[in-house]
N, C-alpha and C. Protein backbone atom coordinates (compact mmCIF):
# COMPACT_ATOMS: atom_id res chain seq x y z
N UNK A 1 116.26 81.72 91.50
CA UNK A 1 115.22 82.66 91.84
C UNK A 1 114.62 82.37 93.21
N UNK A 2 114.98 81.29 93.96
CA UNK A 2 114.15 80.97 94.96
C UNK A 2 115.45 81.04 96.04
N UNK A 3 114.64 81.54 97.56
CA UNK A 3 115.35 81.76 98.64
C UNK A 3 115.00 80.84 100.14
N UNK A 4 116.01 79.99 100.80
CA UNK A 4 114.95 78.87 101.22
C UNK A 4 114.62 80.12 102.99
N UNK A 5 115.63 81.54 102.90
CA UNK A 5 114.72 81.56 104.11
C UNK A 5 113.92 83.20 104.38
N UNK A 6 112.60 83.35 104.79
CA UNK A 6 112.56 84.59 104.82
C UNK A 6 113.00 85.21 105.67
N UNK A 7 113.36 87.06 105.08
CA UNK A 7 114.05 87.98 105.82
C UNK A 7 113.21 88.19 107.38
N UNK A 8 114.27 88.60 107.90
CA UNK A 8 113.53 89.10 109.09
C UNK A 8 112.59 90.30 109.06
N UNK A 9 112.59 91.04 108.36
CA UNK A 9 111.07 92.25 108.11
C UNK A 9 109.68 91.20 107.88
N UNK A 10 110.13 90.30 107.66
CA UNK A 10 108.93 89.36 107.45
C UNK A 10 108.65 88.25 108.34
N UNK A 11 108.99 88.26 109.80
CA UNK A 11 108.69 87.17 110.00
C UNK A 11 107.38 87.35 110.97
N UNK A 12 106.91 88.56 110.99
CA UNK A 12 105.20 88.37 110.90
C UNK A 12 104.51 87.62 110.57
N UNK A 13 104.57 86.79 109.01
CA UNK A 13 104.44 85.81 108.55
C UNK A 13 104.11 84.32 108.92
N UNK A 14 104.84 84.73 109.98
CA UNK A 14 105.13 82.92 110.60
C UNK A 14 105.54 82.42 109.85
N UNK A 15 104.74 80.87 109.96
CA UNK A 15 105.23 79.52 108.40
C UNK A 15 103.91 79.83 107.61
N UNK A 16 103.69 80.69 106.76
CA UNK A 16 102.99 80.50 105.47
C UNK A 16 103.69 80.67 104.61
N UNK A 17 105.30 81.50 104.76
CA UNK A 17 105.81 81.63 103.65
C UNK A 17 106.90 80.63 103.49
N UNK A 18 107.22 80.16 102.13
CA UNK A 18 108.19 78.96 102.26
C UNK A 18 109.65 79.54 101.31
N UNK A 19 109.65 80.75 100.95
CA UNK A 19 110.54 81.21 100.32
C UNK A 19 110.24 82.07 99.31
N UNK A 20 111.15 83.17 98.56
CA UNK A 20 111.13 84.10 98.18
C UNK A 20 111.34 83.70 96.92
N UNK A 21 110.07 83.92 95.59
CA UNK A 21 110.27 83.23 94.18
C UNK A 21 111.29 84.41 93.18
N UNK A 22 110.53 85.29 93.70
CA UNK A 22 110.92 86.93 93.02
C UNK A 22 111.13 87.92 93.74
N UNK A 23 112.12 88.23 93.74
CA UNK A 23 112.58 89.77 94.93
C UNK A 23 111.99 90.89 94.53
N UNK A 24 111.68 91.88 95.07
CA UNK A 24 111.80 93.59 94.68
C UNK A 24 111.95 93.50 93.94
N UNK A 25 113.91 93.60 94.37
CA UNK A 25 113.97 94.30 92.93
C UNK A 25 114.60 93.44 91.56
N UNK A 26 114.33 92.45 91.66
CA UNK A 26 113.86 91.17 90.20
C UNK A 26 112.66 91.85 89.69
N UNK A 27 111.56 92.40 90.50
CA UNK A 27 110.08 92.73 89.71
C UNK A 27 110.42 94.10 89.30
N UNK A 28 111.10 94.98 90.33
CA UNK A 28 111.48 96.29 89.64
C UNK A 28 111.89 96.19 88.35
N UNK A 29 112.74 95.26 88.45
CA UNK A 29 113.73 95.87 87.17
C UNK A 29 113.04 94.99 85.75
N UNK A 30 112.27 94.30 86.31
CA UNK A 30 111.61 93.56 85.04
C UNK A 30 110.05 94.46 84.46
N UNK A 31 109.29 95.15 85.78
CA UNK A 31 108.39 96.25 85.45
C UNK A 31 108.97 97.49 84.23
N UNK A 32 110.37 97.78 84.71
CA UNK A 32 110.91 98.96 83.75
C UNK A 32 110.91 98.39 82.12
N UNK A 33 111.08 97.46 82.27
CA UNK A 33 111.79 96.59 80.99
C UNK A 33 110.60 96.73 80.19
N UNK A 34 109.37 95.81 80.83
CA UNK A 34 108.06 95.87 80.24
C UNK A 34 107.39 97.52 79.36
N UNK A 35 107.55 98.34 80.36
CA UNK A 35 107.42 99.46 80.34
C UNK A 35 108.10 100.45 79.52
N UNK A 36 109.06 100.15 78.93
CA UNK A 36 109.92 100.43 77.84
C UNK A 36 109.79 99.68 76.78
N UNK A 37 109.51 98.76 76.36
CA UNK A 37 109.21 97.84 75.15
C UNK A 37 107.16 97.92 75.34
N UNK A 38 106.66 98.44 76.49
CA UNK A 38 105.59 98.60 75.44
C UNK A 38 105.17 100.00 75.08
N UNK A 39 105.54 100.88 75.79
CA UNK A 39 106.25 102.97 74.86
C UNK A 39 106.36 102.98 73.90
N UNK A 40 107.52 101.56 73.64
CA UNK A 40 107.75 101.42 71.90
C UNK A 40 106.82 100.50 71.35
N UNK A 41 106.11 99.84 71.37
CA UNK A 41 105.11 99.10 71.06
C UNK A 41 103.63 100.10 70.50
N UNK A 42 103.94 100.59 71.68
CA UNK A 42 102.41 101.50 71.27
C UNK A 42 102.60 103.20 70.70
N UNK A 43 103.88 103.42 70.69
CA UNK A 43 104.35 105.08 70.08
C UNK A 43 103.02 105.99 70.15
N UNK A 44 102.81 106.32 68.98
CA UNK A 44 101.89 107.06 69.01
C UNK A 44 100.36 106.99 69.02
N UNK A 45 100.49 105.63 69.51
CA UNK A 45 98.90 104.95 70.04
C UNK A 45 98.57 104.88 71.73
N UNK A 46 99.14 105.57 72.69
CA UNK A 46 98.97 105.55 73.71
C UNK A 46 97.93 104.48 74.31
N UNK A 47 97.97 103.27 75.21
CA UNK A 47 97.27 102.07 75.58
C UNK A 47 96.08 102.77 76.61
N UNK A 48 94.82 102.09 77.33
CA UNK A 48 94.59 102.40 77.68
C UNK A 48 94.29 101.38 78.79
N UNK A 49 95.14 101.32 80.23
CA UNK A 49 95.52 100.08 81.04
C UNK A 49 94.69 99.71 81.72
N UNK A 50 93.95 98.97 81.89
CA UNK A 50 92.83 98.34 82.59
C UNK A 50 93.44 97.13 83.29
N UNK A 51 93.36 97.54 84.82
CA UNK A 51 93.98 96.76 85.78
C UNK A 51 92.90 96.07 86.37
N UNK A 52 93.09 94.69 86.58
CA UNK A 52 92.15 93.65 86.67
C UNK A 52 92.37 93.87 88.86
N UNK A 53 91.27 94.07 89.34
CA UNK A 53 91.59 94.40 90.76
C UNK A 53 90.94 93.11 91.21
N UNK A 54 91.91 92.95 92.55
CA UNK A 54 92.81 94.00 93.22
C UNK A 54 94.05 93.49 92.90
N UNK A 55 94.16 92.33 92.74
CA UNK A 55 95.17 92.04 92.53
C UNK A 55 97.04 92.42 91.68
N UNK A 56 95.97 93.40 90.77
CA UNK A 56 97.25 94.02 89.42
C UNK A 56 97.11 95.24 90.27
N UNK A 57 96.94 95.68 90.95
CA UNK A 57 96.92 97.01 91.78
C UNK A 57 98.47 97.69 91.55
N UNK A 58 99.07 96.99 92.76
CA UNK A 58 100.15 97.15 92.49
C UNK A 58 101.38 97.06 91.57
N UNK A 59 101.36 96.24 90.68
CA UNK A 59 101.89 95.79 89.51
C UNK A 59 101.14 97.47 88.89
N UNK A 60 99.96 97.40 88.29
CA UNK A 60 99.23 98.46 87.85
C UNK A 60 100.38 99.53 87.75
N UNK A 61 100.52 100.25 89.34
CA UNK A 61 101.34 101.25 89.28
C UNK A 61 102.49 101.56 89.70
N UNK A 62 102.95 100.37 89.14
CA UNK A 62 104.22 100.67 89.14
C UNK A 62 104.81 100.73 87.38
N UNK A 63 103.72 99.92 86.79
CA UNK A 63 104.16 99.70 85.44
C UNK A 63 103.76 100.83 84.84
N UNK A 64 102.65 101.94 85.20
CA UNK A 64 102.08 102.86 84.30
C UNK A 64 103.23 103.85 84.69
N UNK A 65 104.12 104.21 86.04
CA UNK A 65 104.99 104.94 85.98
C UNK A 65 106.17 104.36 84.96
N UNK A 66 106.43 103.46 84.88
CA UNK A 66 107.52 102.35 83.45
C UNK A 66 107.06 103.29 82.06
N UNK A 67 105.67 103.38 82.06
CA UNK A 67 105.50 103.72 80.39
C UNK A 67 105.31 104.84 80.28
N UNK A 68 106.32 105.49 78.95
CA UNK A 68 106.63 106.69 78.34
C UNK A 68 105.94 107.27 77.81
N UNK A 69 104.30 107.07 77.81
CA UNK A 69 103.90 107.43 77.10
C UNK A 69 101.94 108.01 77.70
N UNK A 70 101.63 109.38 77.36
CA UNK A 70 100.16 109.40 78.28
C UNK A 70 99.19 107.98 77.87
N UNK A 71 98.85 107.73 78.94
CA UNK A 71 97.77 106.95 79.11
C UNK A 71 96.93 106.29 80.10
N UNK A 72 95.57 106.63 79.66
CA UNK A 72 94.89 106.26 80.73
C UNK A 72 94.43 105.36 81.61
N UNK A 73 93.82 105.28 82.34
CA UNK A 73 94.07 103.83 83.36
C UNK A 73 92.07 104.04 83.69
N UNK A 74 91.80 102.26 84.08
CA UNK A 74 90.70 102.09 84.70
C UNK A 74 90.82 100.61 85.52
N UNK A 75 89.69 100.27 86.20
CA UNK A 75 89.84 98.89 86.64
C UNK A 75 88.66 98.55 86.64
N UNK A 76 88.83 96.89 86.29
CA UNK A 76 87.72 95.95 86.58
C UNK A 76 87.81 95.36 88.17
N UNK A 77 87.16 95.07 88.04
CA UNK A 77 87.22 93.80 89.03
C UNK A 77 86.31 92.83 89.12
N UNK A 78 87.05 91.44 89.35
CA UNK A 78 86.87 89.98 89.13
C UNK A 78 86.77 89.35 90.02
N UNK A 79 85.91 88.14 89.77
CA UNK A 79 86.37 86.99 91.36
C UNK A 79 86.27 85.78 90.47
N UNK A 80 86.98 85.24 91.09
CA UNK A 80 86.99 83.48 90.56
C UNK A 80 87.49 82.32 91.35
N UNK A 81 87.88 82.88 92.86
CA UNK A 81 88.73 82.94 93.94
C UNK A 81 88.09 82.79 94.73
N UNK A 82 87.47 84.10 95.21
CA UNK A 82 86.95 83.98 96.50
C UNK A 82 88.47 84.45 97.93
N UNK A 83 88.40 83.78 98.70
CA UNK A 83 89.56 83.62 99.62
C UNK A 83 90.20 82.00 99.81
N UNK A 84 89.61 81.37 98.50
CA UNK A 84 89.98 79.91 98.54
C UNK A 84 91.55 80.27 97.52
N UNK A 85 92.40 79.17 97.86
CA UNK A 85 93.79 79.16 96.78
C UNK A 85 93.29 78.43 95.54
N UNK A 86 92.27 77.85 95.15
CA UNK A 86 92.29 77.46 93.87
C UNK A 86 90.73 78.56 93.26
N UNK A 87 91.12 78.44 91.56
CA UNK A 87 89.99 79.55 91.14
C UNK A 87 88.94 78.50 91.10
N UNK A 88 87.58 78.75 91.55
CA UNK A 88 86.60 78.13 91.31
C UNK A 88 86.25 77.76 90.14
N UNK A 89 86.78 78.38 88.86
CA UNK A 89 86.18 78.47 87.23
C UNK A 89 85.06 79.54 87.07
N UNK A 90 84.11 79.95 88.16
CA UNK A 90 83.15 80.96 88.03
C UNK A 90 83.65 82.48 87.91
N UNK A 91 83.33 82.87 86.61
CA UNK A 91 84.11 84.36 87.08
C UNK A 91 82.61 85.18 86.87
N UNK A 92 82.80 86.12 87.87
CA UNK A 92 81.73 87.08 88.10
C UNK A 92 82.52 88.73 88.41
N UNK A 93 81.72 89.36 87.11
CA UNK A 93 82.17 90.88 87.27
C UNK A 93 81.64 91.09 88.88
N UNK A 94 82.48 92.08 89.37
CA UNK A 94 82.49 93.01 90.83
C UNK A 94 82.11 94.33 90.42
N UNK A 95 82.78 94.78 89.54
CA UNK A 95 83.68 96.42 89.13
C UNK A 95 83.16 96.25 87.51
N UNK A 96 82.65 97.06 86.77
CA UNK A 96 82.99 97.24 85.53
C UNK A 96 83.84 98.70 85.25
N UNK A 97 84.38 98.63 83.81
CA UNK A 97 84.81 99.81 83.39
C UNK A 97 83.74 101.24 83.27
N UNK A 98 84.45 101.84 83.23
CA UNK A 98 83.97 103.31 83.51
C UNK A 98 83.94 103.64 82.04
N UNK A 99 85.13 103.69 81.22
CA UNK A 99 85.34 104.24 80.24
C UNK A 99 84.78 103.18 78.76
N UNK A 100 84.62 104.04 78.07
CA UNK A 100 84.03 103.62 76.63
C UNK A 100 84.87 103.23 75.96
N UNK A 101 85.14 101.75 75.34
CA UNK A 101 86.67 101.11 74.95
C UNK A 101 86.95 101.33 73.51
N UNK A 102 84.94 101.63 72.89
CA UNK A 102 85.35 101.73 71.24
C UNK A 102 86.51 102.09 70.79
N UNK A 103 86.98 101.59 69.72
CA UNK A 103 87.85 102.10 69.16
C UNK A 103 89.48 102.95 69.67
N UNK A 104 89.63 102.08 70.74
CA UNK A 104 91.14 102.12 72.07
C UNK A 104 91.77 101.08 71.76
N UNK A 105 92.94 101.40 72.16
CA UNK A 105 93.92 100.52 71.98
C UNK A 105 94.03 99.74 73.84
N UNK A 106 93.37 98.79 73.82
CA UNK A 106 93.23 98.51 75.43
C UNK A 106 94.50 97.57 75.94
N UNK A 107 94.86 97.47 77.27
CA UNK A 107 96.00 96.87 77.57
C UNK A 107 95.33 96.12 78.81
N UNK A 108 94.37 95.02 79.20
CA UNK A 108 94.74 94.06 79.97
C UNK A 108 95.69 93.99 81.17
N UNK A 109 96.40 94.62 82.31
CA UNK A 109 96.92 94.36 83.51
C UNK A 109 96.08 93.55 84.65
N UNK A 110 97.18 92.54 84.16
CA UNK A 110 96.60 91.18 84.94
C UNK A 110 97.87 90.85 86.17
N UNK A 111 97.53 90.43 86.97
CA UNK A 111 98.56 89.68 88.01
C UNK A 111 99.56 88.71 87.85
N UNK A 112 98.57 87.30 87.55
CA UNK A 112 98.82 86.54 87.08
C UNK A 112 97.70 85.64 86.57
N UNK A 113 98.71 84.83 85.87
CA UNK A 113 97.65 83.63 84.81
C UNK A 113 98.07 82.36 85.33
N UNK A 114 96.90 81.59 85.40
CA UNK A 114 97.17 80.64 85.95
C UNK A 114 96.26 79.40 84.80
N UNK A 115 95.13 78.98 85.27
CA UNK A 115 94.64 78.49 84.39
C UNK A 115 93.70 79.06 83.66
N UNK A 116 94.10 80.77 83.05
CA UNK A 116 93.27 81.60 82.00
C UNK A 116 92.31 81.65 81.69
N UNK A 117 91.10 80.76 82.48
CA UNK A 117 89.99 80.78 82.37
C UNK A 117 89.31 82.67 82.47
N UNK A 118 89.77 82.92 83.69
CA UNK A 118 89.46 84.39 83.98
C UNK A 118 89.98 85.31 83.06
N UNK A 119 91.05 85.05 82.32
CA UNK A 119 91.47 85.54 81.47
C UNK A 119 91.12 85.91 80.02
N UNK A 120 90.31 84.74 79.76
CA UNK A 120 89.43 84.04 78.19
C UNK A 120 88.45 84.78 78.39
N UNK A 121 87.91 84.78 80.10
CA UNK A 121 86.27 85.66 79.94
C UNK A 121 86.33 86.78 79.68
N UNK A 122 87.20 87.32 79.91
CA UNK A 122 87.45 89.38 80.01
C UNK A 122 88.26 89.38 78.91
N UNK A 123 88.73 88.87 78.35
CA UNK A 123 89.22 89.00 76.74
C UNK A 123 87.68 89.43 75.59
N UNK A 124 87.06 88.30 76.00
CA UNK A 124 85.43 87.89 75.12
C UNK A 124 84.99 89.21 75.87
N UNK A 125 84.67 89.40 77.10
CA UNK A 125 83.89 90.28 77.39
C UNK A 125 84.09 91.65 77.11
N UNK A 126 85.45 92.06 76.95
CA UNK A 126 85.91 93.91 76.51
C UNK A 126 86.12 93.50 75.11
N UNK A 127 86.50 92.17 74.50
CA UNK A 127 86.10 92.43 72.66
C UNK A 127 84.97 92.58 72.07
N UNK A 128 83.86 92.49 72.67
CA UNK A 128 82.51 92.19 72.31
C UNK A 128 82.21 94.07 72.46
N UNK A 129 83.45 95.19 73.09
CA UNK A 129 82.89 96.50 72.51
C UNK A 129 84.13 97.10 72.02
N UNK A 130 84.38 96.11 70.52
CA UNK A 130 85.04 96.93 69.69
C UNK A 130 86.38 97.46 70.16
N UNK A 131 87.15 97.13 71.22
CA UNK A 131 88.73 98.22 70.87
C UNK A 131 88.87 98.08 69.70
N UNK A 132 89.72 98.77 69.89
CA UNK A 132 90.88 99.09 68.26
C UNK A 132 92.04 97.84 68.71
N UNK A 133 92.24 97.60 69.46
CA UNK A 133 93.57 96.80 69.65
C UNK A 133 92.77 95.77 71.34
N UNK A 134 93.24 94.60 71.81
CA UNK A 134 93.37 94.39 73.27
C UNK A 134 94.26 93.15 73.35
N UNK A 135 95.17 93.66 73.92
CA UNK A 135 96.39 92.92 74.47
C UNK A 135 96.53 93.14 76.03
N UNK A 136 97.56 91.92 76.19
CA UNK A 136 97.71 91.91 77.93
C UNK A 136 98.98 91.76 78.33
N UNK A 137 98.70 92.23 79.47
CA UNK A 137 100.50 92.67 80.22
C UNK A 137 100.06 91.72 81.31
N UNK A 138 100.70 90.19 81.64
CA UNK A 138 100.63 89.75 83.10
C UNK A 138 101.70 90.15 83.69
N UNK A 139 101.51 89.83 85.23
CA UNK A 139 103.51 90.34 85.82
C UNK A 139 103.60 88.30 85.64
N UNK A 140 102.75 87.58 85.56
CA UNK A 140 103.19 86.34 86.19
C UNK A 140 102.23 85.28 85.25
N UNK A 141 102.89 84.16 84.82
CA UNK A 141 102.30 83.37 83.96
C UNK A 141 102.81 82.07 84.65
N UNK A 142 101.55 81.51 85.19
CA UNK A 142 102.42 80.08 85.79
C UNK A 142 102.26 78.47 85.00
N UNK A 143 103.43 78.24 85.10
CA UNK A 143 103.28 77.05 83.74
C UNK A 143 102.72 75.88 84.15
N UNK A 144 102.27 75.49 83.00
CA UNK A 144 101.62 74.24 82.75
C UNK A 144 100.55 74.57 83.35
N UNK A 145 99.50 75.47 83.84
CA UNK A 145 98.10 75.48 84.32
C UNK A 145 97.11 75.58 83.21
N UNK A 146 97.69 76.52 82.47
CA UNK A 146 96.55 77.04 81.60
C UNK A 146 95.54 75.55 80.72
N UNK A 147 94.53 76.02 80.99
CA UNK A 147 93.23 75.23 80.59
C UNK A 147 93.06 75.92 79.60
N UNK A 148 93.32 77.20 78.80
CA UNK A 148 92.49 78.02 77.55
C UNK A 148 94.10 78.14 77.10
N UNK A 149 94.13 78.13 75.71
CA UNK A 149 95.39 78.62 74.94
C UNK A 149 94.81 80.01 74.76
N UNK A 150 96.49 80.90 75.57
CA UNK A 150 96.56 82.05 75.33
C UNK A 150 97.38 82.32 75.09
N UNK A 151 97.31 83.84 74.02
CA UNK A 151 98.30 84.16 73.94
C UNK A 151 98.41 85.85 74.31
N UNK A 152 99.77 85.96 75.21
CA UNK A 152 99.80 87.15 76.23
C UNK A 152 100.84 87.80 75.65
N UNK A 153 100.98 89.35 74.95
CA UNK A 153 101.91 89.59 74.56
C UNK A 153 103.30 90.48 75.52
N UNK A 154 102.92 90.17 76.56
CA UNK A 154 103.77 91.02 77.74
C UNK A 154 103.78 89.88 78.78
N UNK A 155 104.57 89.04 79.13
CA UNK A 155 104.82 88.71 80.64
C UNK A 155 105.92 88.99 81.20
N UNK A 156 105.80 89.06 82.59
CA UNK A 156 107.22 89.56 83.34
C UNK A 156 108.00 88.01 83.88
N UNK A 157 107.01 87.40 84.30
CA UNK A 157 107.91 86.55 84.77
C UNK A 157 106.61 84.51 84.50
N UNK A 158 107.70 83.86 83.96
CA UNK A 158 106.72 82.61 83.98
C UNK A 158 107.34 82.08 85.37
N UNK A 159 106.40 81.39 86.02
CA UNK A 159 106.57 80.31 87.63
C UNK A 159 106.17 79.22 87.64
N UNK A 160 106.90 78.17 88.51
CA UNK A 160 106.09 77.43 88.50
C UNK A 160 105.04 76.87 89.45
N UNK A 161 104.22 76.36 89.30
CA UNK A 161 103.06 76.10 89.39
C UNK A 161 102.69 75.92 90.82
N UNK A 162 103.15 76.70 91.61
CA UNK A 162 102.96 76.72 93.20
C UNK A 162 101.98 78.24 93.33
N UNK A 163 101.39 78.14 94.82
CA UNK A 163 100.16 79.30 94.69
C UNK A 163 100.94 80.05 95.53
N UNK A 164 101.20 81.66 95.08
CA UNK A 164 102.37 82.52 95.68
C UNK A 164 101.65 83.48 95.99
N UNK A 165 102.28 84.60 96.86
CA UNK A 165 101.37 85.79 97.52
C UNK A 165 102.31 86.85 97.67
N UNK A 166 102.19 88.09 97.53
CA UNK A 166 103.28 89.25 97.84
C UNK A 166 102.94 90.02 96.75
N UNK A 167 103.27 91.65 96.54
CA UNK A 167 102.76 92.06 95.26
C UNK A 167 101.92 91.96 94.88
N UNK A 168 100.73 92.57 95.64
CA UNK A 168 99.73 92.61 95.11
C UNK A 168 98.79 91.14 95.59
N UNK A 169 99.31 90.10 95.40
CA UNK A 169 98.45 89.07 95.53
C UNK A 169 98.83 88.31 96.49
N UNK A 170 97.51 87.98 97.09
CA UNK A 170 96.77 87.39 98.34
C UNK A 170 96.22 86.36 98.34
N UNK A 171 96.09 85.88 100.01
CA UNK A 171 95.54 84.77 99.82
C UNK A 171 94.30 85.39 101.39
N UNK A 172 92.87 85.29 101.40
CA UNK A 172 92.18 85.85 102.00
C UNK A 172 92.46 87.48 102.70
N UNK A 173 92.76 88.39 101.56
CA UNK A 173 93.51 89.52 101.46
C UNK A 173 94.73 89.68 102.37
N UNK A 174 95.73 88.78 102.58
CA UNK A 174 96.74 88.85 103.26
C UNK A 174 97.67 88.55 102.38
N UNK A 175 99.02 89.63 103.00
CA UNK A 175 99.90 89.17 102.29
C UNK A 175 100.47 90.20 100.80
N UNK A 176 99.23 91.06 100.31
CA UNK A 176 99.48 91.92 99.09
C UNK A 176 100.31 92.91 99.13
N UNK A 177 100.58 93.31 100.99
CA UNK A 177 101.84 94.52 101.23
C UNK A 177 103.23 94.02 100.48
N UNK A 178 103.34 92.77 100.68
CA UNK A 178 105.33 92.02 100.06
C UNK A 178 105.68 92.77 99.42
N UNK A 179 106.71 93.00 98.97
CA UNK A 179 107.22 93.78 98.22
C UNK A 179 108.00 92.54 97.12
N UNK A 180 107.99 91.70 97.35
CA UNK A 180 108.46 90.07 96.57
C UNK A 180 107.27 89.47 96.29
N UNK A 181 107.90 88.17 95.90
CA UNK A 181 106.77 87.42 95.49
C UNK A 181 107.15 85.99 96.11
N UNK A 182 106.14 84.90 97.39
CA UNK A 182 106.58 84.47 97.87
C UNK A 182 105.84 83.02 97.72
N UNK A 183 106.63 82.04 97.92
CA UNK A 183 105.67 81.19 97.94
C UNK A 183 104.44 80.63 98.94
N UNK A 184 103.70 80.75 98.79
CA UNK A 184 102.42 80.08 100.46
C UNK A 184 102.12 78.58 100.32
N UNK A 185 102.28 78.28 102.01
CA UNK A 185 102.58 77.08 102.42
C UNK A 185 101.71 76.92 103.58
N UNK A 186 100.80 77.96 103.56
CA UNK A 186 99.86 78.34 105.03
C UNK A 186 98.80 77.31 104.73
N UNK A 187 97.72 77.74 105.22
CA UNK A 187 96.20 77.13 105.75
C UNK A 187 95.84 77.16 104.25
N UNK A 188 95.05 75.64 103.87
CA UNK A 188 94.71 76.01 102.44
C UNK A 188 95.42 75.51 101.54
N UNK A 189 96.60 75.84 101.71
CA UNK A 189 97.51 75.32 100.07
C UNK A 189 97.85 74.25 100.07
């Protein structure tokens, strides 16, 4: 899965990037996959996808075009980050939901998980109004971090434990155009 050099469309970059973990189209074709096993997962319960911003942005929509099935979309947004590479542990709502979750079948679009702290809070915090269902779709689960046992019923891809950027995720909002997923080796890491 790993590439030791980046393409030339990228060498804007300079040296922050140290290689390519996940290509395009490795995430393409693993978004469809997701997106088809959860159509059938949820049949005639249509999910209702709550993309954790900014980060699941992209992931977000590419996966809601994946699923077969109507459903609606909202976003939170989180910090626990900042523009630093490690999560502080503080998570503080930005964004709340718009929509009323009672009794929904909610779906969690997360980026990635790392040490699930941010993850544990917005679990507690959208169960505390009642869905009918809340499960989570990460694109990225990186091993051995997690500090909270979770359990995620959709991941696209587990990594390991290096701090990566492309797709969506950044490191001091740079970097979320990639169309891969890369590793960072810049200022910081």
């Amino acid at each position: 899965m790993s590439s030791s050099s980046i393409p030339e469309h990228l060498q804007w970059t300079g040296d922050d990037l140290a290689g390519a973990v996940l290509t395009g189209e490795q995430i393409q074709q693993r978004v469809a996959e997701l997106g088809e096993t959860i159509s059938a997962d949820y049949g005639d319960t249509p999910p209702l996808l709550v993309c954790v911003l900014k980060g699941a942005v992209t992931f977000m929509s590419d996966l809601m075009r994946a699923v077969r099935l109507p459903c609606d979309i909202d976003f939170m947004a989180v910090s626990s980050y900042g523009a630093a590479t490690k999560s502080s542990g503080v998570v503080r709502i930005i964004k709340d939901l718009e929509s009323d979750i009672a009794g929904r079948h909610v779906l969690i679009v997360e980026d990635i998980v790392d040490s699930g702290l941010t993850l544990n809070y917005l679990r507690k915090y959208l169960g505390a109004r009642k869905p009918a269902s809340l499960e989570v779709c990460a694109l990225l689960l990186k091993e051995g971090e997690q500090k909270v046992e979770q359990t995620i019923r959709y991941v696209g891809f587990t990594i390991p434990s290096t701090f990566v950027v492309g797709y969506g995720l950044d490191v001091a909002e740079k970097y979320r155009n990639l169309d891969g997923i890369y590793t960072y080796q810049g200022e910081g890491s």
